[in-house]
Protein backbone atom coordinates (compact mmCIF):
# COMPACT_ATOMS: atom_id res chain seq x y z
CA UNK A 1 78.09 61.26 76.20
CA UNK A 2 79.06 62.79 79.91
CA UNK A 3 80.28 66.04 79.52
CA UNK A 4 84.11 67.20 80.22
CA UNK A 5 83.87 68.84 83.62
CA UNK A 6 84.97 72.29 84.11
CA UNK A 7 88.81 72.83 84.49
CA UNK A 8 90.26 73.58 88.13
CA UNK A 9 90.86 76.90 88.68
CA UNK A 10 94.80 77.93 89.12
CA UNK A 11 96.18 79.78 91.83
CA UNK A 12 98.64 82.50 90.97
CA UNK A 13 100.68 84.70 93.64
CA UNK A 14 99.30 88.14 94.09
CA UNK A 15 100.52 91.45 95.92
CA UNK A 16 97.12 91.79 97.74
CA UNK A 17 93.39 90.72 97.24
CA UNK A 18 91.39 93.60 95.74
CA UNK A 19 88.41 93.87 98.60
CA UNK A 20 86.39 95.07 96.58
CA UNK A 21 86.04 93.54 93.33
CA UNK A 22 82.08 93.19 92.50
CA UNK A 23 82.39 89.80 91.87
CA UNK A 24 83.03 88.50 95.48
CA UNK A 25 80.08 87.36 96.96
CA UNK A 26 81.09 85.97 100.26
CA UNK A 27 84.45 86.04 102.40
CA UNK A 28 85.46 83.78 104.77
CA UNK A 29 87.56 84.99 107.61
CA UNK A 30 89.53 82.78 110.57
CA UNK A 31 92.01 84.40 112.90
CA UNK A 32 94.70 82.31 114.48
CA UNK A 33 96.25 82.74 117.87
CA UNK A 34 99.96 82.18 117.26
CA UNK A 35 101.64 83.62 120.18
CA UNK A 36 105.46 84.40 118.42
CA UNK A 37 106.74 85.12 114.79
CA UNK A 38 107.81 81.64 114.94
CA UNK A 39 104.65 80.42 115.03
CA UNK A 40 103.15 82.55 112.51
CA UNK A 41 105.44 81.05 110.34
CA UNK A 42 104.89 77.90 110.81
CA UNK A 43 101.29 78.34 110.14
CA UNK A 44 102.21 79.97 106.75
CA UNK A 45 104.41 77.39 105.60
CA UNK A 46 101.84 74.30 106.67
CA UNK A 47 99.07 75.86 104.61
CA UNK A 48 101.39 76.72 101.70
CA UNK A 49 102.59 72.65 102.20
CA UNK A 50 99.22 71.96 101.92
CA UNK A 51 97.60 73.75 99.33
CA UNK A 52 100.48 71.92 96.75
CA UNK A 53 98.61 68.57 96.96
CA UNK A 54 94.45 70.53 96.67
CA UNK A 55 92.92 71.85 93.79
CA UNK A 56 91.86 75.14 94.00
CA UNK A 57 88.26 75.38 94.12
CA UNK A 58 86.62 76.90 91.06
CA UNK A 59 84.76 79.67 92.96
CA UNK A 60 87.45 80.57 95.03
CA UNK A 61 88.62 84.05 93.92
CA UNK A 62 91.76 84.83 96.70
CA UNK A 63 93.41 83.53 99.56
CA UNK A 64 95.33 85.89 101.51
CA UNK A 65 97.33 85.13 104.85
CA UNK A 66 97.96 88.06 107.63
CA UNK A 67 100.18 88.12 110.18
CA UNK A 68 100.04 90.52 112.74
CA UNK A 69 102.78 93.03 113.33
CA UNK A 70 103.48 91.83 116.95
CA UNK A 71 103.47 88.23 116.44
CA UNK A 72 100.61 86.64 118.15
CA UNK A 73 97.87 85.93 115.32
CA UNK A 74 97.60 85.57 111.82
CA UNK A 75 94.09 85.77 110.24
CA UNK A 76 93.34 83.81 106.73
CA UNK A 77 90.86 86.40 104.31
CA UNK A 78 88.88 84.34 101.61
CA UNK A 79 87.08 85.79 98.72
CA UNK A 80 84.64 83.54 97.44
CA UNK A 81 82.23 83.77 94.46
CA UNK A 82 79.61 82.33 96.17
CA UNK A 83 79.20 79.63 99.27
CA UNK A 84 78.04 76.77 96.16
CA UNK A 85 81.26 74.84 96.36
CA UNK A 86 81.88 75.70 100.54
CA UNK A 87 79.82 72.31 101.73
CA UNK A 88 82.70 70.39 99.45
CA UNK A 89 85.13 72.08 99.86
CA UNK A 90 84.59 71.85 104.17
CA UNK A 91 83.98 67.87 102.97
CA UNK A 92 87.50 67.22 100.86
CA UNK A 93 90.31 70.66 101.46
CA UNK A 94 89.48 71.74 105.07
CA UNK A 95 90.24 68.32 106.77
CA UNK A 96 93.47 68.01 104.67
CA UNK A 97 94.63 71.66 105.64
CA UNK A 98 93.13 70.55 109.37
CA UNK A 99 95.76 68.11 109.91
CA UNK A 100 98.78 70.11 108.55
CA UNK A 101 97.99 72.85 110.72
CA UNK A 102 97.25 71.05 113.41
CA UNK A 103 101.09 69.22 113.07
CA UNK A 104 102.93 72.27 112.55
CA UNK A 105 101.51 73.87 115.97
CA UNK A 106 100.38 71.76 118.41
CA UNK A 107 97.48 72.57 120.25
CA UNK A 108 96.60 75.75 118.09
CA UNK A 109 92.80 76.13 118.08
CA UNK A 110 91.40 75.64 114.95
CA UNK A 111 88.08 77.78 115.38
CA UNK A 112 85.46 77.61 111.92
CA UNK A 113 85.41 80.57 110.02
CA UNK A 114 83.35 83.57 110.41
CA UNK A 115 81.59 84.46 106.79
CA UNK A 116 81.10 87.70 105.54
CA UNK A 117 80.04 89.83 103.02
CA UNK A 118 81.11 93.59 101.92
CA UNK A 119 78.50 96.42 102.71
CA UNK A 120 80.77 99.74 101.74
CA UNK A 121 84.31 100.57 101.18
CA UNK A 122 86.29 103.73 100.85
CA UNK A 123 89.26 103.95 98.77
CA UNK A 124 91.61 106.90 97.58
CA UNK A 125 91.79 106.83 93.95
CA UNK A 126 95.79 107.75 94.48
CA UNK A 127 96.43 104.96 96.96
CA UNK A 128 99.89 103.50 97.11
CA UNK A 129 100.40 99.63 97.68
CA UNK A 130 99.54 99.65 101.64
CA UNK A 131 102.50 98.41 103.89
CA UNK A 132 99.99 98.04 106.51
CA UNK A 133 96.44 95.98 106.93
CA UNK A 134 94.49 97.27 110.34
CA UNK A 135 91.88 95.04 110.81
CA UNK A 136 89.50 96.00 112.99
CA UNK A 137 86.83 93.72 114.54
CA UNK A 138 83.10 94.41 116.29
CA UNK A 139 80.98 92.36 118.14
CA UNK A 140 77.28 93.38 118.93
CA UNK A 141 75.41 91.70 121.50
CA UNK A 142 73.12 90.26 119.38
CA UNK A 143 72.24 89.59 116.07
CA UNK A 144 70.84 92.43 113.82
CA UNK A 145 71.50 93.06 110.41
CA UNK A 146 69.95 96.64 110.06
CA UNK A 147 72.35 97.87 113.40
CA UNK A 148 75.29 96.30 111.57
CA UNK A 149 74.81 98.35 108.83
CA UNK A 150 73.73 101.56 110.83
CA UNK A 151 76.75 101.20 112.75
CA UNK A 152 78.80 100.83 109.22
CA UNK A 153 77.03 104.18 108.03
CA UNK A 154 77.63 105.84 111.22
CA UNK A 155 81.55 105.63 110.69
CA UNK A 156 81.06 107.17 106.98
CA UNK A 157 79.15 109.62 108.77
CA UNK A 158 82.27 110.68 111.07
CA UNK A 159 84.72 110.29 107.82
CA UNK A 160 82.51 112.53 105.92
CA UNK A 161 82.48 115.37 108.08
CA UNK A 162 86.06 115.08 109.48
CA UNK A 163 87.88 118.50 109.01
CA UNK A 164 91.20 116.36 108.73
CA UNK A 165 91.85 113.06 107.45
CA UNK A 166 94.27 111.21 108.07
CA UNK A 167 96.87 110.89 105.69
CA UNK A 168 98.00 107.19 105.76
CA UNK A 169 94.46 105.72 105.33
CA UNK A 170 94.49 104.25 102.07
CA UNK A 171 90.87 102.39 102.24
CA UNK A 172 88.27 100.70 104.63
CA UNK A 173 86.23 98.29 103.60
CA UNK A 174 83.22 96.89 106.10
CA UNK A 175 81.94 93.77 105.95
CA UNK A 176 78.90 92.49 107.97
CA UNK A 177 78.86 89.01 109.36
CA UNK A 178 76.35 86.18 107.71
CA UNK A 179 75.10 85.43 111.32
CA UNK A 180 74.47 89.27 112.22
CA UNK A 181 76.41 89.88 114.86
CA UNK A 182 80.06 91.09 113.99
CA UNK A 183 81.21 94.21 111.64
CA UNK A 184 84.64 93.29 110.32
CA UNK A 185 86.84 96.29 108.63
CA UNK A 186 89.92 95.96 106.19
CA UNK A 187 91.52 98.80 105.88
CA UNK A 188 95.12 99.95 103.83
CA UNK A 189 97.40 101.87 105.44
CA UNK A 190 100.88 103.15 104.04
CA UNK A 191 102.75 101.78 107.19
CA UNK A 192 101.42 100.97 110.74
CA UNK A 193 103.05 104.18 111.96
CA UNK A 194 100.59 106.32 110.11
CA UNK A 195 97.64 104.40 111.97
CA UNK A 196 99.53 105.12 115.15
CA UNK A 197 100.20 108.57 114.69
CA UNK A 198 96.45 108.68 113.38
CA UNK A 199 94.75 107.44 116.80
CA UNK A 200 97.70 109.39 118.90
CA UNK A 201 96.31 112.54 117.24
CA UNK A 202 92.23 111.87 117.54
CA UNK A 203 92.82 111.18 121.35
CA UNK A 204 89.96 109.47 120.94
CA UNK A 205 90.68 106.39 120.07
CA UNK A 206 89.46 106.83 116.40
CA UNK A 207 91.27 107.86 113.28
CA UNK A 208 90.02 111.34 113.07
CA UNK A 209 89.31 114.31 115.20
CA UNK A 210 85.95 115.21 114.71
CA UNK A 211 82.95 115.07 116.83
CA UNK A 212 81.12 112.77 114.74
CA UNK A 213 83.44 110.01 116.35
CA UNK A 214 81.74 109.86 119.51
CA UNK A 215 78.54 108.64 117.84
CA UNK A 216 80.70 105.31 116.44
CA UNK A 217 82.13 105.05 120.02
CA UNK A 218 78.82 104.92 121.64
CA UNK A 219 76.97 103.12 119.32
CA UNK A 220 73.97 101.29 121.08
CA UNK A 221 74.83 97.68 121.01
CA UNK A 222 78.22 97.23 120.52
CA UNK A 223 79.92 94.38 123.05
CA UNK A 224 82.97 95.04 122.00
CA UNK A 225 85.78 95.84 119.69
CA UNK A 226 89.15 94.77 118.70
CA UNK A 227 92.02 96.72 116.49
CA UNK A 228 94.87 94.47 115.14
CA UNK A 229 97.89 95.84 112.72
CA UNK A 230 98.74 93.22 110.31
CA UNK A 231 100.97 92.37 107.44
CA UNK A 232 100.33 90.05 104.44
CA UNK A 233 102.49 87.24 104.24
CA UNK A 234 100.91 85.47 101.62
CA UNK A 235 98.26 85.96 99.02
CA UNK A 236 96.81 83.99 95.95
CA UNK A 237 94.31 84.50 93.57
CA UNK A 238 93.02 82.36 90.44
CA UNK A 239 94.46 82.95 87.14
């Protein structure tokens, strides 16, 4: 007698993924040039359209939607048990979600997604729901999985030692890329304002004040560096 395969997993809406629940072992991240609001939403409601007619895989833990406060991306953040079911997943969902996308913007580049996985987070154990995601993106120029993580403990080396934190940061979580050569950070912040005010008051371009900072700044290696302010729009997670 065959056995009765496993059940599909349901998706449920959630306020926001939890970054850094122990049980996600790999996260897949894509980021979407949109250009307007419009097209933002468009995006959202294609892969919501979608996502009605695919099961949800089984080792798929959250899928969570961003759209950036000015417009002109949104970024998709997948938590994933582990990459087993990804090479079926790319084979039956992606091509599906491929096409929707691909009718409700025209000529929006579809790039593959960059995978991850979660190094160290920070979190205040009082932290109120965040009304603001920063995500903030680094390139190296090559890749090396012990400078990813030096760079990683460099900034908790600067947040350790700052003589004032900031008080909208919420939490930062760092993730290093699969292929060595990004750092990708998720961090909660009570509004985007707070972030602002936070980098208005370093003057240095970092969310704190202390010395320490220069260090990240100057980090050997780094090619560059991005810093987007994002809301989530959508966000599921299996029941």
């Amino acid at each position: 007698m065959n056995p009765k395969p496993a059940p599909v997993a349901t998706p449920v809406p959630i306020a926001r993924p939890v970054v850094d629940r122990p049980d996600s072992g790999i996260v897949a991240v894509t980021e979407f040039q949109t250009g307007t609001a419009e097209r933002q939403q468009a995006l959202l409601d294609a892969s919501a359209a979608a996502w009605t007619g695919l099961d949800w895989p089984r080792t798929m833990l959250s899928l969570t939607w961003l759209t950036s406060l000015d417009g002109r991306k949104a970024l998709a953040y997948v938590q994933w048990e582990s990459d087993a079911e990804f090479a079926s997943y790319a084979r039956t969902h992606r091509p599906v979600l491929t096409e929707r996308l691909r009718a409700a913007l025209p000529g929006v580049d579809l790039a593959p997604p960059t995978f991850y996985r979660r190094y160290r987070s920070a979190r205040r154990p009082d932290a109120p729901e965040p009304g603001c995601i920063v995500i903030v993106s680094v390139t190296f120029d090559g890749p090396d999985e012990a400078r990813q993580r030096a760079w990683i403990d460099t900034v908790f080396d600067a947040l350790a030692g700052e003589p004032a934190p900031a008080e909208g940061g919420l939490s930062g979580h760092f993730h290093t890329s699969a292929d060595g050569t990004r750092v990708l950070n998720y961090a909660e912040w009570i509004d985007a304002d707070a972030h602002r005010a936070a980098l208005e008051r370093s003057g240095q371009g970092a969310i704190g004040t202390g010395p320490a900072w220069r260090r990240v700044h100057t980090f050997a290696g780094v090619a560059s560096s991005d810093v987007t302010r994002y809301r989530i729009a959508r966000s599921l997670g299996r029941a």
